[in-house]
N, C-alpha and C. Protein backbone atom coordinates (compact mmCIF):
# COMPACT_ATOMS: atom_id res chain seq x y z
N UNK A 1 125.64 151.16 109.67
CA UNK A 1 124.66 150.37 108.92
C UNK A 1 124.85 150.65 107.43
N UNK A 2 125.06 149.67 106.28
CA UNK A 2 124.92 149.30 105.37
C UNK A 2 124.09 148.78 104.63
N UNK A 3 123.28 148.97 103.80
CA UNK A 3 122.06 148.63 103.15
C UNK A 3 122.46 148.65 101.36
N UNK A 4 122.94 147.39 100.60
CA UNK A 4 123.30 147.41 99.15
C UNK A 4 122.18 146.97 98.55
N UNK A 5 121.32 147.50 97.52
CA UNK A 5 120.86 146.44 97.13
C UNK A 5 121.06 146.18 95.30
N UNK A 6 120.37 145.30 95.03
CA UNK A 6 120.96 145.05 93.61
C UNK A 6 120.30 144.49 92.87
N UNK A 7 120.20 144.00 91.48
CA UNK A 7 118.94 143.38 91.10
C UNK A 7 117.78 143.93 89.91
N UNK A 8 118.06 145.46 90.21
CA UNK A 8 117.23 146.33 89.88
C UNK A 8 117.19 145.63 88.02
N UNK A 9 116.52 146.43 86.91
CA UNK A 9 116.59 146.31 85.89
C UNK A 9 115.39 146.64 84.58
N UNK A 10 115.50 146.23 83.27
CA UNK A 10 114.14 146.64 82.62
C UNK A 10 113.39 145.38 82.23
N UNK A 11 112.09 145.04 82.67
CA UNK A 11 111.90 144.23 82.43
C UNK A 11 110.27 144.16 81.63
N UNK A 12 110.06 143.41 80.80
CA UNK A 12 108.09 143.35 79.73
C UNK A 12 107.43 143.47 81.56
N UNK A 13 106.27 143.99 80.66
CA UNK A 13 105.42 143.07 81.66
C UNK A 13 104.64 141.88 81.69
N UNK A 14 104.58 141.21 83.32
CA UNK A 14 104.52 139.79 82.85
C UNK A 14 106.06 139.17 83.54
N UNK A 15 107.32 139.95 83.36
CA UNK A 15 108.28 139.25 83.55
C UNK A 15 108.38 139.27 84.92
N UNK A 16 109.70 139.04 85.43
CA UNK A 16 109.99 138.62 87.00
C UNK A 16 111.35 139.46 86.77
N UNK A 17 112.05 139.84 88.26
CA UNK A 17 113.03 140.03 88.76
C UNK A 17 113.18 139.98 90.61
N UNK A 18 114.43 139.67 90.34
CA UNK A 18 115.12 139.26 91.94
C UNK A 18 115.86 140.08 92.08
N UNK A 19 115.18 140.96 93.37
CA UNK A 19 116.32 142.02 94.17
C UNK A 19 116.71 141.66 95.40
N UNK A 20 118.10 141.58 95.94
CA UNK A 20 118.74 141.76 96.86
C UNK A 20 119.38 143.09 97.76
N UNK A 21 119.45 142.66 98.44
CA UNK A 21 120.09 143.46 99.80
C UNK A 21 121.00 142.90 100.61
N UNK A 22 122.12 142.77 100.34
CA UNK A 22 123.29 143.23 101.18
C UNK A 22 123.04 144.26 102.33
N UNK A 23 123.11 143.33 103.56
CA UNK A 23 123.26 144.60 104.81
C UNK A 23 124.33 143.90 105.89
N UNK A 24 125.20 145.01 106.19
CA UNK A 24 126.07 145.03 107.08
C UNK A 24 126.04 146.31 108.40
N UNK A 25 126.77 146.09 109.31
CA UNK A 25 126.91 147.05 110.21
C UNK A 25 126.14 147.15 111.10
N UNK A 26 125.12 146.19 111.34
CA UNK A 26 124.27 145.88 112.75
C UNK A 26 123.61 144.33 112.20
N UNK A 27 123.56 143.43 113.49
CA UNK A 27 122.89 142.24 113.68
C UNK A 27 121.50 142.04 113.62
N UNK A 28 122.15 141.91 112.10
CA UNK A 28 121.26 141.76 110.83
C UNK A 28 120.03 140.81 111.40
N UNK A 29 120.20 139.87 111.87
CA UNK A 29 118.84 138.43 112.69
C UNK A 29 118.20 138.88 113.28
N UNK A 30 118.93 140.32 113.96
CA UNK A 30 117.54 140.92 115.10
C UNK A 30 116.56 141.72 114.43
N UNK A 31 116.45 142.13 113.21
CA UNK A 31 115.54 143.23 113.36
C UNK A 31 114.77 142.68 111.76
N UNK A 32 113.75 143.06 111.59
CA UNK A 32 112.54 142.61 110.52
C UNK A 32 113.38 143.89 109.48
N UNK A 33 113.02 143.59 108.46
CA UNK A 33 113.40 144.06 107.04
C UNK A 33 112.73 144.19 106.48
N UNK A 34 112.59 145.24 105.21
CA UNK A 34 111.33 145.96 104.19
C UNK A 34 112.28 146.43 103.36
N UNK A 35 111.39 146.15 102.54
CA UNK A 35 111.23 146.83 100.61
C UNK A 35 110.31 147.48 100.78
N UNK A 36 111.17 148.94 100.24
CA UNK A 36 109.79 149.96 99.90
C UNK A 36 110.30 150.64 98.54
N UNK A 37 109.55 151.31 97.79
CA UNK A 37 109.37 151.65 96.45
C UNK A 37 109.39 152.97 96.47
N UNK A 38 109.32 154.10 95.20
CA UNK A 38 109.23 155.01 95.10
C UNK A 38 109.17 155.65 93.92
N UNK A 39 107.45 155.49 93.14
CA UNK A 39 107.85 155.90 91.79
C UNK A 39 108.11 157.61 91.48
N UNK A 40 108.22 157.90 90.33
CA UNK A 40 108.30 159.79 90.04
C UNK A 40 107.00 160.15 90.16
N UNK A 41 107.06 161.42 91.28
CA UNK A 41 105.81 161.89 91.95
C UNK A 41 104.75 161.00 92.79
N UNK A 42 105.07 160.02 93.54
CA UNK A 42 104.52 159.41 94.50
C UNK A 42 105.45 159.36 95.61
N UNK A 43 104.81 158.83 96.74
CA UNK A 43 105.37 158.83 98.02
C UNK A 43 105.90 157.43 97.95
N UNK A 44 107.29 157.77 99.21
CA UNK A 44 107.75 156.44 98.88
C UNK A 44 106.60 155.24 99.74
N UNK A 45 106.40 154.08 99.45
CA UNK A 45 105.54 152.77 100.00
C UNK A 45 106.05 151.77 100.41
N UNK A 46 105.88 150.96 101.43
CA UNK A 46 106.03 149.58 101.94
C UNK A 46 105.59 148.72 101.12
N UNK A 47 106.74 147.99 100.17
CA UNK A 47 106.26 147.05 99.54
C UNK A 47 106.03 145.45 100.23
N UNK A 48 106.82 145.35 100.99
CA UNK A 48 106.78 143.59 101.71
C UNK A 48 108.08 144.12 103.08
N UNK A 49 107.63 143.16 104.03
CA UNK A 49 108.58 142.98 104.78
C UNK A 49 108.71 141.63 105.69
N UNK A 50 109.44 141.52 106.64
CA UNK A 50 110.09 139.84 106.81
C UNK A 50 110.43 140.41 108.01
N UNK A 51 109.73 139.56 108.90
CA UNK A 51 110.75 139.46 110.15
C UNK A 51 111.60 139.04 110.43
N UNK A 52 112.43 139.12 111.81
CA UNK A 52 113.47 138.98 112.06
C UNK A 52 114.08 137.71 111.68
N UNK A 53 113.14 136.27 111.80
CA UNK A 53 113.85 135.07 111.81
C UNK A 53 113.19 134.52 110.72
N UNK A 54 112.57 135.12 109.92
CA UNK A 54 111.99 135.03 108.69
C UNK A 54 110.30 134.97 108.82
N UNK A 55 109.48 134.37 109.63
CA UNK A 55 108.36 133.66 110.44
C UNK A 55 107.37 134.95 109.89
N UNK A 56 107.74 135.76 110.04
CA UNK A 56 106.20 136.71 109.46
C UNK A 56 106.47 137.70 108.34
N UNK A 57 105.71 137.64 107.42
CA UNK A 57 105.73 138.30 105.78
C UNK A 57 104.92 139.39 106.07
N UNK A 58 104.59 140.61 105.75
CA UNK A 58 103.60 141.34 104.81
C UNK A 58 103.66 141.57 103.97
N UNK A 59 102.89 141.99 102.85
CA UNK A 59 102.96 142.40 101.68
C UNK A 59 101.71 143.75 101.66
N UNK A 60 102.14 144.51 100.94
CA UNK A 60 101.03 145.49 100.22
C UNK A 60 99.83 144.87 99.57
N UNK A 61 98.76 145.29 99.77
CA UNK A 61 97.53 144.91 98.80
C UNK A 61 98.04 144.76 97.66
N UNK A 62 98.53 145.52 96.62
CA UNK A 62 99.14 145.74 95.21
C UNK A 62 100.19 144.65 94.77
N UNK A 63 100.98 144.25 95.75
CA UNK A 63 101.88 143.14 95.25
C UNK A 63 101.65 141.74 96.08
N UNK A 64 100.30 141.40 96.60
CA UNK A 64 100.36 140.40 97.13
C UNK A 64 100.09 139.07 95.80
N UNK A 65 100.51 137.83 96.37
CA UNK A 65 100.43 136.92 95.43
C UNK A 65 101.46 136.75 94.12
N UNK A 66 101.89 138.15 93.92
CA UNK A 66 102.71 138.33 93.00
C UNK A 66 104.79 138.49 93.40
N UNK A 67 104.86 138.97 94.69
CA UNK A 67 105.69 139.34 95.01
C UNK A 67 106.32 138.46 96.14
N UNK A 68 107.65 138.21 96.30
CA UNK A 68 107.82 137.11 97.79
C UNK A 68 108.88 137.76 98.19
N UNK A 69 109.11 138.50 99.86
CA UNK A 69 110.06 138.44 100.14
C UNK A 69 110.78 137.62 101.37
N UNK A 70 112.37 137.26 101.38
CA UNK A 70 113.10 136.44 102.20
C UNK A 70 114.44 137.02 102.39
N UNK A 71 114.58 136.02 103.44
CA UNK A 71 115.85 136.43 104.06
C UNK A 71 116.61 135.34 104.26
N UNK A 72 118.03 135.28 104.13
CA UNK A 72 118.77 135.00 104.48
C UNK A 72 119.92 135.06 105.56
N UNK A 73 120.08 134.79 107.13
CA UNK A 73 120.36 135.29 107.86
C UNK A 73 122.14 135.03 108.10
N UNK A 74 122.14 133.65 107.69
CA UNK A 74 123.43 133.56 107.11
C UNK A 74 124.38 134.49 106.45
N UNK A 75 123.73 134.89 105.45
CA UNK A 75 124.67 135.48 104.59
C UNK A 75 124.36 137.14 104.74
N UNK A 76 123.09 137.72 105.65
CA UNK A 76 122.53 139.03 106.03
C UNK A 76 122.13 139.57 104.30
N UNK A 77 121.37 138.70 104.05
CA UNK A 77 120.60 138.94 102.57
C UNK A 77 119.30 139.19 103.16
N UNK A 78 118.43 140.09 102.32
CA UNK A 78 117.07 139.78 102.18
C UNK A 78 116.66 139.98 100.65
N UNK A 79 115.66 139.22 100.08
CA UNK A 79 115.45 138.99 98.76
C UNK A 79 113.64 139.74 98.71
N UNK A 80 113.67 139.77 97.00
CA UNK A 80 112.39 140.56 96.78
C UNK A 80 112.05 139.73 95.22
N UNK A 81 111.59 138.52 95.61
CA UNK A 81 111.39 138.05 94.11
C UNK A 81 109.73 138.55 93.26
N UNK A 82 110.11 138.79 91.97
CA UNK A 82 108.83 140.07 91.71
C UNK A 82 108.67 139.25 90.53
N UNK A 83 107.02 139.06 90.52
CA UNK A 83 106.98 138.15 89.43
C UNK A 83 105.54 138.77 88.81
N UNK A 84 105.19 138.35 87.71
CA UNK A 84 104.19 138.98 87.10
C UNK A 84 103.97 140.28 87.08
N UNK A 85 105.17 140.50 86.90
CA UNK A 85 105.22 142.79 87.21
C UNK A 85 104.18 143.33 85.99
N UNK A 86 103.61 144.45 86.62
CA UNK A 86 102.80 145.44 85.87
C UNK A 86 103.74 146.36 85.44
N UNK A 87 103.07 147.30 85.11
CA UNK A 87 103.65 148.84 84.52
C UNK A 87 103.70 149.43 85.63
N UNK A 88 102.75 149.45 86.29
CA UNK A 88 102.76 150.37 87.85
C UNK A 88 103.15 149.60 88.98
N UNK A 89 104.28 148.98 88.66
CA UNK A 89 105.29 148.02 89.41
C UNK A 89 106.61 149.22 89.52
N UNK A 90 107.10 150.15 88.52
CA UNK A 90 108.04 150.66 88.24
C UNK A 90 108.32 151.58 89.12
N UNK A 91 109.38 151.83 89.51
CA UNK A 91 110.09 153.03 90.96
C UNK A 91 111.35 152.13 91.30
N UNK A 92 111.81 152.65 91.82
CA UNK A 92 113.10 152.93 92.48
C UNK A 92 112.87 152.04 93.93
N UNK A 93 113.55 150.60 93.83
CA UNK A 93 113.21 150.37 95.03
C UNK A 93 114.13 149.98 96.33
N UNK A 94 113.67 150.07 97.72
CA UNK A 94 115.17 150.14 98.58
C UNK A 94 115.00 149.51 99.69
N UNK A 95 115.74 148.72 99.93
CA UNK A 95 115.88 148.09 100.89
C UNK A 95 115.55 148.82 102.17
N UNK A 96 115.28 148.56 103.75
CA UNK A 96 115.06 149.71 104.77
C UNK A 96 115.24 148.26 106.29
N UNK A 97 115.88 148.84 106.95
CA UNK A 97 115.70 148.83 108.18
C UNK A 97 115.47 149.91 109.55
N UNK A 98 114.57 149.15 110.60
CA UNK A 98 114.25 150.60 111.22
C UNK A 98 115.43 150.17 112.42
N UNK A 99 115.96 151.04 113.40
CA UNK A 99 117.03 150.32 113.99
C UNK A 99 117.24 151.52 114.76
N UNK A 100 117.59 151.42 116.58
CA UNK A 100 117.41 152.32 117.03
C UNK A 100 116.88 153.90 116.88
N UNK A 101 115.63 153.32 116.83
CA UNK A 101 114.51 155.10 116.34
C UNK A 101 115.04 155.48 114.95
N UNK A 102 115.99 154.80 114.25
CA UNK A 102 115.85 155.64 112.91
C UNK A 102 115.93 154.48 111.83
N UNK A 103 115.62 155.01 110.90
CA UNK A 103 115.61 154.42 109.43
C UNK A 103 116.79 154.27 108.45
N UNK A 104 117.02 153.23 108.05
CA UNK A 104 118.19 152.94 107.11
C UNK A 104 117.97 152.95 105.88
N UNK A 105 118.63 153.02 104.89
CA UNK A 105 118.33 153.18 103.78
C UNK A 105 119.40 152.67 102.63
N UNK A 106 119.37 151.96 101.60
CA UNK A 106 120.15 151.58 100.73
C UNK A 106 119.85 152.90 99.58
N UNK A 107 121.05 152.78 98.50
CA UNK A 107 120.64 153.58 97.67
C UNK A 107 119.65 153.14 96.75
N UNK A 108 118.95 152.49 96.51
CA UNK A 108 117.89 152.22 96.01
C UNK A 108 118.24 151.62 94.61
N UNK A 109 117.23 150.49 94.29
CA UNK A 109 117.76 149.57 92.39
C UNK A 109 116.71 149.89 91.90
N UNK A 110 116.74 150.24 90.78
CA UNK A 110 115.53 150.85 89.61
C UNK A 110 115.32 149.79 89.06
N UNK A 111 114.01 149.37 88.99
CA UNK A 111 113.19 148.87 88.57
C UNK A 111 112.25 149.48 87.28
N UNK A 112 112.17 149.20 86.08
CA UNK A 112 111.81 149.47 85.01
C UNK A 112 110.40 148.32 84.08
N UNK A 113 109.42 148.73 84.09
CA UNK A 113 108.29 147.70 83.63
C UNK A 113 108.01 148.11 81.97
N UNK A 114 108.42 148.16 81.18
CA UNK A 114 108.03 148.32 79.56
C UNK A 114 108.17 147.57 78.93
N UNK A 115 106.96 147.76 77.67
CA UNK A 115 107.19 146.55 76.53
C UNK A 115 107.95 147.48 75.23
């Protein structure tokens, strides 16, 4: 299992960014997908996730309305479009699949919120 993601960057707040995930090495259509976050000195969090054939979203209280994520099954993408970011939007964030009893992990895209 492979988990890339990309996207990361510095952005005002107010602005938007689009993160991706590249995943390879298991059939990618079967299993639901999550963005989770991780700022300095917090635990990492479930930011949004997508099921398998796209059909069911969650989101966190904190990024709902603001945040959309999707998938692409075609191409084994899942997307994290982030719009109206705060300051306490900022951490390190990573793609995750859970997949036979364990957890996957990308190296994670930094995400940066300053004016």
């Amino acid at each position: 299992v492979q988990l890339v993601e990309s996207g990361g960057g510095l952005v005002q707040p107010g602005g938007s960014l689009r993160l991706s995930c590249a995943a390879s090495g298991f059939t990618f259509s079967r299993y639901t997908m999550n963005w989770y976050r991780q700022a300095p000195g917090k635990e990492r969090e479930l930011v949004a996730a997508v099921s398998s054939v796209g059909g069911s979203k969650n989101y966190a209280d904190s990024v709902k309305g603001r945040f959309t994520i999707s998938r692409d099954n075609a191409k084994n993408m899942v997307y994290l479009q982030m719009n109206s970011l705060k300051l306490e939007d900022a951490a390190v964030y990573y793609c995750n699949v859970f997949r036979s009893s364990q957890n996957y992990w990308g190296q994670g895209t930094q995400v940066t919120v300053s004016s």
